[in-house]
PDB file of N, CA and C in Angstrom:
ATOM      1  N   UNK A   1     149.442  97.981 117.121  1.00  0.00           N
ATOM      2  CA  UNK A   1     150.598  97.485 116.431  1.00  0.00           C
ATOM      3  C   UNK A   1     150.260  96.105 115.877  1.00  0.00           C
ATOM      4  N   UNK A   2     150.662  95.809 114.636  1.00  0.00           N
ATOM      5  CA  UNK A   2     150.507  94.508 114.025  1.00  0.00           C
ATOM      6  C   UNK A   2     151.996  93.870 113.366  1.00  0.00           C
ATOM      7  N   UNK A   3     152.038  92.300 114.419  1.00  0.00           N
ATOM      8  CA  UNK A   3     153.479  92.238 113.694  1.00  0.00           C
ATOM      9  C   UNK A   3     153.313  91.195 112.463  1.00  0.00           C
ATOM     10  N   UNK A   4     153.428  90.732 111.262  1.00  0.00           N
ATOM     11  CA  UNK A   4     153.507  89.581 111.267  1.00  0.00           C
ATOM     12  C   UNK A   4     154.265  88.446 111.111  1.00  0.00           C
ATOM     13  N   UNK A   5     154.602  87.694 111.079  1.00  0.00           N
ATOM     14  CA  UNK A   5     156.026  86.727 110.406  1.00  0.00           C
ATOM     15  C   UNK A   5     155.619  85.631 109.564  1.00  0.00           C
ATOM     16  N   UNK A   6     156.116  85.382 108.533  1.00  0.00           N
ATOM     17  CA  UNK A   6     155.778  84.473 107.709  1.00  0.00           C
ATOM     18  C   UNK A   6     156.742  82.933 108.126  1.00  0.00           C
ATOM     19  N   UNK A   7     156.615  81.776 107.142  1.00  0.00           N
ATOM     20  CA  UNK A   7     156.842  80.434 107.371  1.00  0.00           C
ATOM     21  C   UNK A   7     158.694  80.398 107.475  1.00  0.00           C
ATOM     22  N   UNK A   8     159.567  81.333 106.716  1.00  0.00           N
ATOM     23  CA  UNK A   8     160.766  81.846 107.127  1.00  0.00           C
ATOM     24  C   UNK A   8     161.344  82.313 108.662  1.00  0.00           C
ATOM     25  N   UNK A   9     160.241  82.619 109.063  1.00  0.00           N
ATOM     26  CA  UNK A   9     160.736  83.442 110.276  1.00  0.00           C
ATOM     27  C   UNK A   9     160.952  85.090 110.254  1.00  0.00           C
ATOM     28  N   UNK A  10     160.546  85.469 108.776  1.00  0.00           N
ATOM     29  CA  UNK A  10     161.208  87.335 108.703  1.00  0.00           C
ATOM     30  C   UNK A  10     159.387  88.073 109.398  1.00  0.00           C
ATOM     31  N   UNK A  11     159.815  88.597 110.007  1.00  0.00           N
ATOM     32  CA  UNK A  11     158.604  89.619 110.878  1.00  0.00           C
ATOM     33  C   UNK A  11     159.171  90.905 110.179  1.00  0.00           C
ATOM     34  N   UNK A  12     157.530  91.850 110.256  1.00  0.00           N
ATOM     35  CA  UNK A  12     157.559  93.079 109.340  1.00  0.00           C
ATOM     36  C   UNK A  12     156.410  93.531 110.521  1.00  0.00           C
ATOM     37  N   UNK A  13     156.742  94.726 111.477  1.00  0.00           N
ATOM     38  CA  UNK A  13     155.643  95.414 112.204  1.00  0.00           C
ATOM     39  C   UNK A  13     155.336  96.804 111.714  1.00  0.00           C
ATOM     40  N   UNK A  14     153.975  96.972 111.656  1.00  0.00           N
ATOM     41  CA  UNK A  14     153.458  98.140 111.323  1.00  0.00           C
ATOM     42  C   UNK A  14     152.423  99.218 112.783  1.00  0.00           C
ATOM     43  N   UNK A  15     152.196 100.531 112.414  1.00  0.00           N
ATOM     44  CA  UNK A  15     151.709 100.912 113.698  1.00  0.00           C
ATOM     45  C   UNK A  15     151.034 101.799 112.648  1.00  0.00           C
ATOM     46  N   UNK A  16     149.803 101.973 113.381  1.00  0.00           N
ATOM     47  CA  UNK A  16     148.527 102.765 112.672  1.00  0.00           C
ATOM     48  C   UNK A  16     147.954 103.206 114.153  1.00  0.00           C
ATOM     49  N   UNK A  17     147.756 104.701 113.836  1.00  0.00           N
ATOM     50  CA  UNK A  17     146.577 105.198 114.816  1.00  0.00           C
ATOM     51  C   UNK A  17     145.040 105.813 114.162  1.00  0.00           C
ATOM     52  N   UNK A  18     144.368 105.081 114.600  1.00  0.00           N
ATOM     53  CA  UNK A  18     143.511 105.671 113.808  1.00  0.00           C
ATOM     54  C   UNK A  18     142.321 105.853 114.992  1.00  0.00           C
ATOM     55  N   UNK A  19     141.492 107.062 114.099  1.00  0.00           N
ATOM     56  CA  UNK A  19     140.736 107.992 115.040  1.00  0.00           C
ATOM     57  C   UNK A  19     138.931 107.500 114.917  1.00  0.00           C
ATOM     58  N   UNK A  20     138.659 107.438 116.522  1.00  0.00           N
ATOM     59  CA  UNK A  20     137.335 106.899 115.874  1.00  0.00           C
ATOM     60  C   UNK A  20     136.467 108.106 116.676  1.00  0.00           C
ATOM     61  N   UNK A  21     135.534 108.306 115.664  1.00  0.00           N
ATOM     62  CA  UNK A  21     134.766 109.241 116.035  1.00  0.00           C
ATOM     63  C   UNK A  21     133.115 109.096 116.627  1.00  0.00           C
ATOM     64  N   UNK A  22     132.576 109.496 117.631  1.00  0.00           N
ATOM     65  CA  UNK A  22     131.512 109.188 118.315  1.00  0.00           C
ATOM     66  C   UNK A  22     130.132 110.084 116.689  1.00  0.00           C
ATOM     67  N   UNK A  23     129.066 109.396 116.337  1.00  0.00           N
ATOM     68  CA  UNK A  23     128.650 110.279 115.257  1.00  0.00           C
ATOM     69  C   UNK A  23     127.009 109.527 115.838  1.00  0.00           C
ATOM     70  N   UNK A  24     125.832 110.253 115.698  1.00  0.00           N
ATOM     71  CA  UNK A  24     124.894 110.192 115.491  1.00  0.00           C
ATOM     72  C   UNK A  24     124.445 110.612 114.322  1.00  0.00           C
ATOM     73  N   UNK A  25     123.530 109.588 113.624  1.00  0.00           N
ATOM     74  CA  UNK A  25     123.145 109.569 112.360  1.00  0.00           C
ATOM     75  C   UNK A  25     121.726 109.524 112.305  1.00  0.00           C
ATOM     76  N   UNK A  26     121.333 110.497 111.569  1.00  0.00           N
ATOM     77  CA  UNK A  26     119.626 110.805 111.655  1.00  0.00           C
ATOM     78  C   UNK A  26     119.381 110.839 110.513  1.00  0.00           C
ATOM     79  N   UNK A  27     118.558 109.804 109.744  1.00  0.00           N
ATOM     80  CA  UNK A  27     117.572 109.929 108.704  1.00  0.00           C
ATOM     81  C   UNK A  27     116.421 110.821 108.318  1.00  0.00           C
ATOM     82  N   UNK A  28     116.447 112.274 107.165  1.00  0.00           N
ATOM     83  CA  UNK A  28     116.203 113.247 107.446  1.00  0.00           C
ATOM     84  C   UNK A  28     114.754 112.605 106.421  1.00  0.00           C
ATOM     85  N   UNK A  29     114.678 113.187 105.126  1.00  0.00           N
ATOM     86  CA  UNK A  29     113.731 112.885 104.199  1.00  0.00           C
ATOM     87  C   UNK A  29     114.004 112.026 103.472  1.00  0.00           C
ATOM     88  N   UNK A  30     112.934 111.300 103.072  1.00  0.00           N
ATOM     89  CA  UNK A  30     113.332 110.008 102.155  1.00  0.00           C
ATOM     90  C   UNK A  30     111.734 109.978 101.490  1.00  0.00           C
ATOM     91  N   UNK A  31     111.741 110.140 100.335  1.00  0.00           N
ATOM     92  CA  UNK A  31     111.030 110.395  99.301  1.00  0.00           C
ATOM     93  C   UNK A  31     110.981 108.883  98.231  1.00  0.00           C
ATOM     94  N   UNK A  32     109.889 108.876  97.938  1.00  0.00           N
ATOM     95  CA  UNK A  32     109.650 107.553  96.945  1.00  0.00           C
ATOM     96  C   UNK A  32     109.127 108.643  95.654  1.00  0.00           C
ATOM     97  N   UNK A  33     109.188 107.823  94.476  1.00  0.00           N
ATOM     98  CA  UNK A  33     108.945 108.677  92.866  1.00  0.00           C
ATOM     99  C   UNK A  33     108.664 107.644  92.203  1.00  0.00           C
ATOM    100  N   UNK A  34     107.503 106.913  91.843  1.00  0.00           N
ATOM    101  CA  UNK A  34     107.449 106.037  90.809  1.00  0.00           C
ATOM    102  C   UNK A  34     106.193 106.425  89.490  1.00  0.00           C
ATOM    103  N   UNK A  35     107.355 106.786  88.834  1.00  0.00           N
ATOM    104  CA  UNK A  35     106.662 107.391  87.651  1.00  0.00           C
ATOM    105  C   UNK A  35     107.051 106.781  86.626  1.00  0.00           C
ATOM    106  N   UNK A  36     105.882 106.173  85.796  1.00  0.00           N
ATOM    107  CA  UNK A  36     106.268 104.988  84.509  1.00  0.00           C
ATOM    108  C   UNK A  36     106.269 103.886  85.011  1.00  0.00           C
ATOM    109  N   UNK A  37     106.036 103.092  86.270  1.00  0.00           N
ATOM    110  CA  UNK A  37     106.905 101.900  86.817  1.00  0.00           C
ATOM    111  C   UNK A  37     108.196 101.817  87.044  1.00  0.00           C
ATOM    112  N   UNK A  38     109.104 103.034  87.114  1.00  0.00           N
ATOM    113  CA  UNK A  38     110.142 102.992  87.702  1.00  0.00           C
ATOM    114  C   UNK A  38     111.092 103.853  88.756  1.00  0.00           C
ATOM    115  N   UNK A  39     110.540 103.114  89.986  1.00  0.00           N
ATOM    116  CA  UNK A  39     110.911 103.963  91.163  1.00  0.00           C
ATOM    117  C   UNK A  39     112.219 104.818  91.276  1.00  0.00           C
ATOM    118  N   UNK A  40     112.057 105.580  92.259  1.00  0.00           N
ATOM    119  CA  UNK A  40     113.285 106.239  92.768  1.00  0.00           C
ATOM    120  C   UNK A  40     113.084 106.585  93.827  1.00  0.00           C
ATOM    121  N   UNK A  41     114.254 106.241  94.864  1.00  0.00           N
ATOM    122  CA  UNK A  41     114.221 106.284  95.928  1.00  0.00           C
ATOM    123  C   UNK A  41     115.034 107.350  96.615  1.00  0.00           C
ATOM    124  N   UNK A  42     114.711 108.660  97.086  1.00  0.00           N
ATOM    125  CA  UNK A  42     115.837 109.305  97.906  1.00  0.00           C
ATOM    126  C   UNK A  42     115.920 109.694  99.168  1.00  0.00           C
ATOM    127  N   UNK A  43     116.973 109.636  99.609  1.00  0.00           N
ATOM    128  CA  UNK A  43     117.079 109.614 101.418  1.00  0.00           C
ATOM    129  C   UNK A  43     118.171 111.050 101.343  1.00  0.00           C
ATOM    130  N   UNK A  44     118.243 111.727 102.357  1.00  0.00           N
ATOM    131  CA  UNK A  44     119.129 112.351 103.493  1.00  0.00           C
ATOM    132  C   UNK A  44     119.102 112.307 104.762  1.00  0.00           C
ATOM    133  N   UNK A  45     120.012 111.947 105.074  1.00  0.00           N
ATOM    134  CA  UNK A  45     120.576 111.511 106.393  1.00  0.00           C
ATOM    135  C   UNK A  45     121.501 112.973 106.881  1.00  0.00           C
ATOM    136  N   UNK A  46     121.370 113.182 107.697  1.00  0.00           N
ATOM    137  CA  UNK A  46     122.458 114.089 108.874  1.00  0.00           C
ATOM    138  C   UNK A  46     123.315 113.355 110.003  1.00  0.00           C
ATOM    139  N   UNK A  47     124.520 113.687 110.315  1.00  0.00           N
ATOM    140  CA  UNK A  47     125.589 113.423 110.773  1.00  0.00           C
ATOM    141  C   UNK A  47     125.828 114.226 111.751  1.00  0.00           C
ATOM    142  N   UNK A  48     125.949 113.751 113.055  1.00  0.00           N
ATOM    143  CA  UNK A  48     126.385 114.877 113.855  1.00  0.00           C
ATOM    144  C   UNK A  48     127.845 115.147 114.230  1.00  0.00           C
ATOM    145  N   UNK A  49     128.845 114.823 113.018  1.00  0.00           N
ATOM    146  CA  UNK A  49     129.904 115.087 113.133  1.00  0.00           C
ATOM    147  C   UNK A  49     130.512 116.291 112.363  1.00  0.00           C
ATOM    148  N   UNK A  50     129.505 116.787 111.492  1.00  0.00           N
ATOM    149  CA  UNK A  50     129.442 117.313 110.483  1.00  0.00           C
ATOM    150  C   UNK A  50     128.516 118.552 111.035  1.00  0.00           C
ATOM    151  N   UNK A  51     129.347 119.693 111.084  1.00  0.00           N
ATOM    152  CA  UNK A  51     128.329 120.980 111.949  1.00  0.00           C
ATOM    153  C   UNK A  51     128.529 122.430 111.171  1.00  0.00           C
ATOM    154  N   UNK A  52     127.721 123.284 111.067  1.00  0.00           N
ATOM    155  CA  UNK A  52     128.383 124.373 110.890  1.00  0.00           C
ATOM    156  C   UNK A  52     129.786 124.528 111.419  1.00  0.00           C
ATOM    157  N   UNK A  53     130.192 124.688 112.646  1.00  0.00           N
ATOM    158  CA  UNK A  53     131.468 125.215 113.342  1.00  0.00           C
ATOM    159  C   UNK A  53     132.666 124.038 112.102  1.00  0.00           C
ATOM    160  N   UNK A  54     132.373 122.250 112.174  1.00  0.00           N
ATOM    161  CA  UNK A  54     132.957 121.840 111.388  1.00  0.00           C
ATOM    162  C   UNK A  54     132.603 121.267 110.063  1.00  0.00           C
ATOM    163  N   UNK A  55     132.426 121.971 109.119  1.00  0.00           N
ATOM    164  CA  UNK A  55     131.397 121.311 108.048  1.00  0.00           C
ATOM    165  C   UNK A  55     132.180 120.265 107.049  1.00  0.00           C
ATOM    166  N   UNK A  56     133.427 119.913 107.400  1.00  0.00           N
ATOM    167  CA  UNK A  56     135.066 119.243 106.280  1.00  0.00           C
ATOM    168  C   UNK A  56     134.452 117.850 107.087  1.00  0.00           C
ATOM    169  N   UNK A  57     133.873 117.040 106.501  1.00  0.00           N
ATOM    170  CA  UNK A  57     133.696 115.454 106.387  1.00  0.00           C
ATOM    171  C   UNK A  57     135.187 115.220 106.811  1.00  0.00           C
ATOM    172  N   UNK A  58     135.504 114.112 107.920  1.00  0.00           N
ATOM    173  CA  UNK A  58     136.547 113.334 107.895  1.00  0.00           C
ATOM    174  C   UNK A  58     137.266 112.715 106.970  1.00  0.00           C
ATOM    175  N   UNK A  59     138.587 113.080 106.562  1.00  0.00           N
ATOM    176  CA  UNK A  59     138.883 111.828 105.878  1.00  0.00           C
ATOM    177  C   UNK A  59     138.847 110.442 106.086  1.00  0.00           C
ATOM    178  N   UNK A  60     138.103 109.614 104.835  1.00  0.00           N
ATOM    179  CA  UNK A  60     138.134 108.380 105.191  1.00  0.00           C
ATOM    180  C   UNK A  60     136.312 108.289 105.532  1.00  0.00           C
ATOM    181  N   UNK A  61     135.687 109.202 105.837  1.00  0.00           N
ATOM    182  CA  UNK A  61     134.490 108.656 106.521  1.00  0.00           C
ATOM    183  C   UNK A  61     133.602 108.584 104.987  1.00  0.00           C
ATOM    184  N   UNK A  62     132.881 107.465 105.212  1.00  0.00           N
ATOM    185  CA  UNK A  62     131.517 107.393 104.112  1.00  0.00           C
ATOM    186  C   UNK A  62     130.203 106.413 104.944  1.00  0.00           C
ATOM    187  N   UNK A  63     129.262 107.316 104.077  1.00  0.00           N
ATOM    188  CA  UNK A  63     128.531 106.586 104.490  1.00  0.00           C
ATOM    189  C   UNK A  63     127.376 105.479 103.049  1.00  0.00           C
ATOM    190  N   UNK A  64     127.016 104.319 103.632  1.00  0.00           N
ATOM    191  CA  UNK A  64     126.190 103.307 102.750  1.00  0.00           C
ATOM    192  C   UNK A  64     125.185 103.426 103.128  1.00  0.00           C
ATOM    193  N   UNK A  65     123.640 103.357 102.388  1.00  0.00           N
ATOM    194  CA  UNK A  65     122.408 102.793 102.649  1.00  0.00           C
ATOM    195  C   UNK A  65     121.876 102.223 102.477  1.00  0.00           C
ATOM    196  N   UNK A  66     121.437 100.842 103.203  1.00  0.00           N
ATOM    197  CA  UNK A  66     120.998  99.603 102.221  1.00  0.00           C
ATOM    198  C   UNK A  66     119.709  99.559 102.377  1.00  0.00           C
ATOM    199  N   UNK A  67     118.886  99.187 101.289  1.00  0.00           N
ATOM    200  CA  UNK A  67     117.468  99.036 101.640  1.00  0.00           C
ATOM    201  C   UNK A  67     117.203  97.778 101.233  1.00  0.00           C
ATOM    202  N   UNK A  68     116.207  97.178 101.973  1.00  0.00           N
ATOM    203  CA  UNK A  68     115.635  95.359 101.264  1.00  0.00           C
ATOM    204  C   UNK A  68     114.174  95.665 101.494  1.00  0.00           C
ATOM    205  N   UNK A  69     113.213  94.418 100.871  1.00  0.00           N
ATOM    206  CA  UNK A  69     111.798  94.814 101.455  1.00  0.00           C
ATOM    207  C   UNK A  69     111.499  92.944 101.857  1.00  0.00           C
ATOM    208  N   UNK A  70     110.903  93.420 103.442  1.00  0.00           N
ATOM    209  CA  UNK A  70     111.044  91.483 102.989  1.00  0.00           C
ATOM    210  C   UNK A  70     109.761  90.665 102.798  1.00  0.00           C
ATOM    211  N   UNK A  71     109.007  91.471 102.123  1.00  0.00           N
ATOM    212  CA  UNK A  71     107.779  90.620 101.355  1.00  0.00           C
ATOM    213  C   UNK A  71     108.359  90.202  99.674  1.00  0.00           C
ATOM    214  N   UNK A  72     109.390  90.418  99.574  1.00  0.00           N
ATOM    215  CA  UNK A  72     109.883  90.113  98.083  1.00  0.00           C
ATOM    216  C   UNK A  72     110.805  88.531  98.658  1.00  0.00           C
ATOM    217  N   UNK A  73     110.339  87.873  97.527  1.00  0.00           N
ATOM    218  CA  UNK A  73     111.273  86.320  97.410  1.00  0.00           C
ATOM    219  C   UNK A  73     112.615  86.536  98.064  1.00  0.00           C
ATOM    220  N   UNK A  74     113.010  85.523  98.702  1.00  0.00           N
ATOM    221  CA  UNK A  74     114.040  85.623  98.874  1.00  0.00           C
ATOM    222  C   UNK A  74     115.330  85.518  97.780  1.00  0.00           C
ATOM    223  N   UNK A  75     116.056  86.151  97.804  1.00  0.00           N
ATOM    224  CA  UNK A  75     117.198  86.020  96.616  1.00  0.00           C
ATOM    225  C   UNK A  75     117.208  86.675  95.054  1.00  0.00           C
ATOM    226  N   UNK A  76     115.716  87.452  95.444  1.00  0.00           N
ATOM    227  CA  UNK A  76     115.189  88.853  94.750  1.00  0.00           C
ATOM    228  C   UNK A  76     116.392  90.006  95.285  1.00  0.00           C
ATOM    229  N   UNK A  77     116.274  90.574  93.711  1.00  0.00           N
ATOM    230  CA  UNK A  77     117.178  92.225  94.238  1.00  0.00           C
ATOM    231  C   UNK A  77     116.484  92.993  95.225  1.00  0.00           C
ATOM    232  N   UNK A  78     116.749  93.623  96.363  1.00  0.00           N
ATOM    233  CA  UNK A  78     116.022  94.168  97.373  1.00  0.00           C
ATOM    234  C   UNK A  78     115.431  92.992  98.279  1.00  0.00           C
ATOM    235  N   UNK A  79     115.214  92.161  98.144  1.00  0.00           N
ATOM    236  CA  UNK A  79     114.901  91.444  98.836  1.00  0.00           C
ATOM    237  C   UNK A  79     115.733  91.482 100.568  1.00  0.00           C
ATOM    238  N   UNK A  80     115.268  90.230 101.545  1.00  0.00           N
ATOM    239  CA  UNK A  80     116.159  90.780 102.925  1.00  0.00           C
ATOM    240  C   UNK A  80     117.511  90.098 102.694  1.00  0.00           C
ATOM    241  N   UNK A  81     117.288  89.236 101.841  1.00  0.00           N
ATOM    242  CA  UNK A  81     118.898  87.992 101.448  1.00  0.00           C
ATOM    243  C   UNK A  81     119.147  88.730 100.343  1.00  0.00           C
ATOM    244  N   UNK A  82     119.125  89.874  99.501  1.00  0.00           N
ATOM    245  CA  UNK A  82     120.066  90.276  98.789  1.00  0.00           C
ATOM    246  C   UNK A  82     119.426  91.589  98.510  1.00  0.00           C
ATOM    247  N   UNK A  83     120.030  92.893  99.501  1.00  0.00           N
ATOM    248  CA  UNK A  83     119.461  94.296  99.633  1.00  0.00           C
ATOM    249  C   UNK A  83     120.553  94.994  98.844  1.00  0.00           C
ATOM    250  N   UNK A  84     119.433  96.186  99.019  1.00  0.00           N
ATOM    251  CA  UNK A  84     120.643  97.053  97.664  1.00  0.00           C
ATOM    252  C   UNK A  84     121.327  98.246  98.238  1.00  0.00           C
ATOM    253  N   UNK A  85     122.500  97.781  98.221  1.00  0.00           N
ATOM    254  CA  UNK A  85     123.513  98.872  98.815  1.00  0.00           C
ATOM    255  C   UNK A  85     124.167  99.705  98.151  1.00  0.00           C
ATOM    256  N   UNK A  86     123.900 101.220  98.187  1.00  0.00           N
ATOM    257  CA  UNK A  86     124.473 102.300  97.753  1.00  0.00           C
ATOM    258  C   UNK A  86     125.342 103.265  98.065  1.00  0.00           C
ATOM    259  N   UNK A  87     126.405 103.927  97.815  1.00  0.00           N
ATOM    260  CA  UNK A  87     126.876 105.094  98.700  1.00  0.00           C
ATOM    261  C   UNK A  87     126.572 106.316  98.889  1.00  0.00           C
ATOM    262  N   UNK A  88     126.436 106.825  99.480  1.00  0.00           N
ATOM    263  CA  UNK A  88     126.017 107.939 100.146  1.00  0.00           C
ATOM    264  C   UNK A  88     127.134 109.345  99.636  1.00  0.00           C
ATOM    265  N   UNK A  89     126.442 110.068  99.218  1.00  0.00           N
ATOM    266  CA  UNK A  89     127.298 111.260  98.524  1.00  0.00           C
ATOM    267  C   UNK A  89     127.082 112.467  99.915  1.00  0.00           C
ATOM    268  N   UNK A  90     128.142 113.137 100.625  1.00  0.00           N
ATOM    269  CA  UNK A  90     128.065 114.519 101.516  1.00  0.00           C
ATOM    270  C   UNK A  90     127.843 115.795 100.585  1.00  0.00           C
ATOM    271  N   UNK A  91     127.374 116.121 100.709  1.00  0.00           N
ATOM    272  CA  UNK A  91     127.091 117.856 100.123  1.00  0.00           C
ATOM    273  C   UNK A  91     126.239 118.412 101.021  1.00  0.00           C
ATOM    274  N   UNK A  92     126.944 119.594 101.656  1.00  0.00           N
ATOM    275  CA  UNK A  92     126.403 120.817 102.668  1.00  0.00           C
ATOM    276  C   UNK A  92     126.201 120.535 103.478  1.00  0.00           C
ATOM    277  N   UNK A  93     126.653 119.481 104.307  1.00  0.00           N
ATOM    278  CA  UNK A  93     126.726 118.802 105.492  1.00  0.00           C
ATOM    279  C   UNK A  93     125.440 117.753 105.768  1.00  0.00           C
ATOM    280  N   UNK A  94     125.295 116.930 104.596  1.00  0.00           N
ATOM    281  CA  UNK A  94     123.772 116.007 104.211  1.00  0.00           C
ATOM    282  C   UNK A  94     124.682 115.275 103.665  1.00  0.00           C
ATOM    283  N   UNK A  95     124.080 113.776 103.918  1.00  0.00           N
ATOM    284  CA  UNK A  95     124.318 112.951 102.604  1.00  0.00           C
ATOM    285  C   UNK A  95     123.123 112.084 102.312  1.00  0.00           C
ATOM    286  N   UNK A  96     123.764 111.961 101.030  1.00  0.00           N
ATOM    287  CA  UNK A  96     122.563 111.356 100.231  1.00  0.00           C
ATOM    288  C   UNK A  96     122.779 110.188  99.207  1.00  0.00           C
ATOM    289  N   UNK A  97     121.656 109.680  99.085  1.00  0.00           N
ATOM    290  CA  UNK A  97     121.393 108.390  98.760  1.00  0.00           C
ATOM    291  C   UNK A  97     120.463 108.535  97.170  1.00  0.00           C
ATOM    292  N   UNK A  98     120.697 108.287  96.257  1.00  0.00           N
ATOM    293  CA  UNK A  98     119.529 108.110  95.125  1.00  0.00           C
ATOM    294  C   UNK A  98     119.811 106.871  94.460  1.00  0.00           C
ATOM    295  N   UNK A  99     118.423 105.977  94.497  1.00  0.00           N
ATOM    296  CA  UNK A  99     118.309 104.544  94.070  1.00  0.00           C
ATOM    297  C   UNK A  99     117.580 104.240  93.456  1.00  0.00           C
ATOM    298  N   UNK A 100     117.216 103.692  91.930  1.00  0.00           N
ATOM    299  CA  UNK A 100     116.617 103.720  91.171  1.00  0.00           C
ATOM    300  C   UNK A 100     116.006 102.302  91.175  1.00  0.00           C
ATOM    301  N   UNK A 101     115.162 102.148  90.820  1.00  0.00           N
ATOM    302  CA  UNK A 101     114.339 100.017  91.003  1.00  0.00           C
ATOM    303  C   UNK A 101     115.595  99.604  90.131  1.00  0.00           C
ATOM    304  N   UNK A 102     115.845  98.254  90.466  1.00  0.00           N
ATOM    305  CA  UNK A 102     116.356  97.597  88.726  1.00  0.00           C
ATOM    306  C   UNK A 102     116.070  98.059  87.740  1.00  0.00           C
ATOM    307  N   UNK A 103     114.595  97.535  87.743  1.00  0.00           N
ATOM    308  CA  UNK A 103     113.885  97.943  86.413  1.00  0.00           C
ATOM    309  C   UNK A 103     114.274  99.091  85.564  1.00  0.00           C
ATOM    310  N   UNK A 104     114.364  99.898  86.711  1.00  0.00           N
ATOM    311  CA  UNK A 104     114.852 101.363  85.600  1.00  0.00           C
ATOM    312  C   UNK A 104     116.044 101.551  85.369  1.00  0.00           C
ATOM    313  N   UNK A 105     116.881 100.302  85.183  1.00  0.00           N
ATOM    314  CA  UNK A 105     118.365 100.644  85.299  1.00  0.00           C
ATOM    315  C   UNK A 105     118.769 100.073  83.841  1.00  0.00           C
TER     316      UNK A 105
END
């Protein structure tokens, strides 16, 4: 429960239940492609919330993958002070990640 009251004195409480789910996350294949000088990066990851018996993704759940490399300058794209975060798409009980260098963007 969250109440709050502002500098008036009027309070407004709200109640949320929300469900947290125990999930192991396993990084399946992750493939590099640099053809021309311009990489591509793809990952699948598996979810163990996500099964045959239940294959319907939670509402609300997503997943991000960030990658940095930290032999690059700091404050470089990918770098460990500024990594590149993507979202993760579910299809067939996988999700996935495809990330292209800057360069090729």
């Amino acid at each position: 429960m969250l109440t709050a009251t502002n500098a008036a004195g009027a309070s407004a409480t709200a109640t949320r239940d929300i469900t947290v789910y125990t999930d192991d996350v396993r990084v399946g294949i992750v493939t590099w492609d640099n053809q021309q000088g311009k990489g591509k990066l793809n990952v699948t990851a598996f979810s163990s919330i996500i099964t045959t018996t239940s294959p319907t993704v939670p509402a609300g759940m997503t997943m991000t993958a960030t990658f940095w490399n930290d032999l690059l300058p700091a404050g470089l794209t990918g770098s460990a002070t500024n990594p590149i975060s993507v979202p993760m798409t579910c299809t067939r009980m996988r999700w996935y990640a495809r990330q292209r260098s800057p360069a090729s963007t």
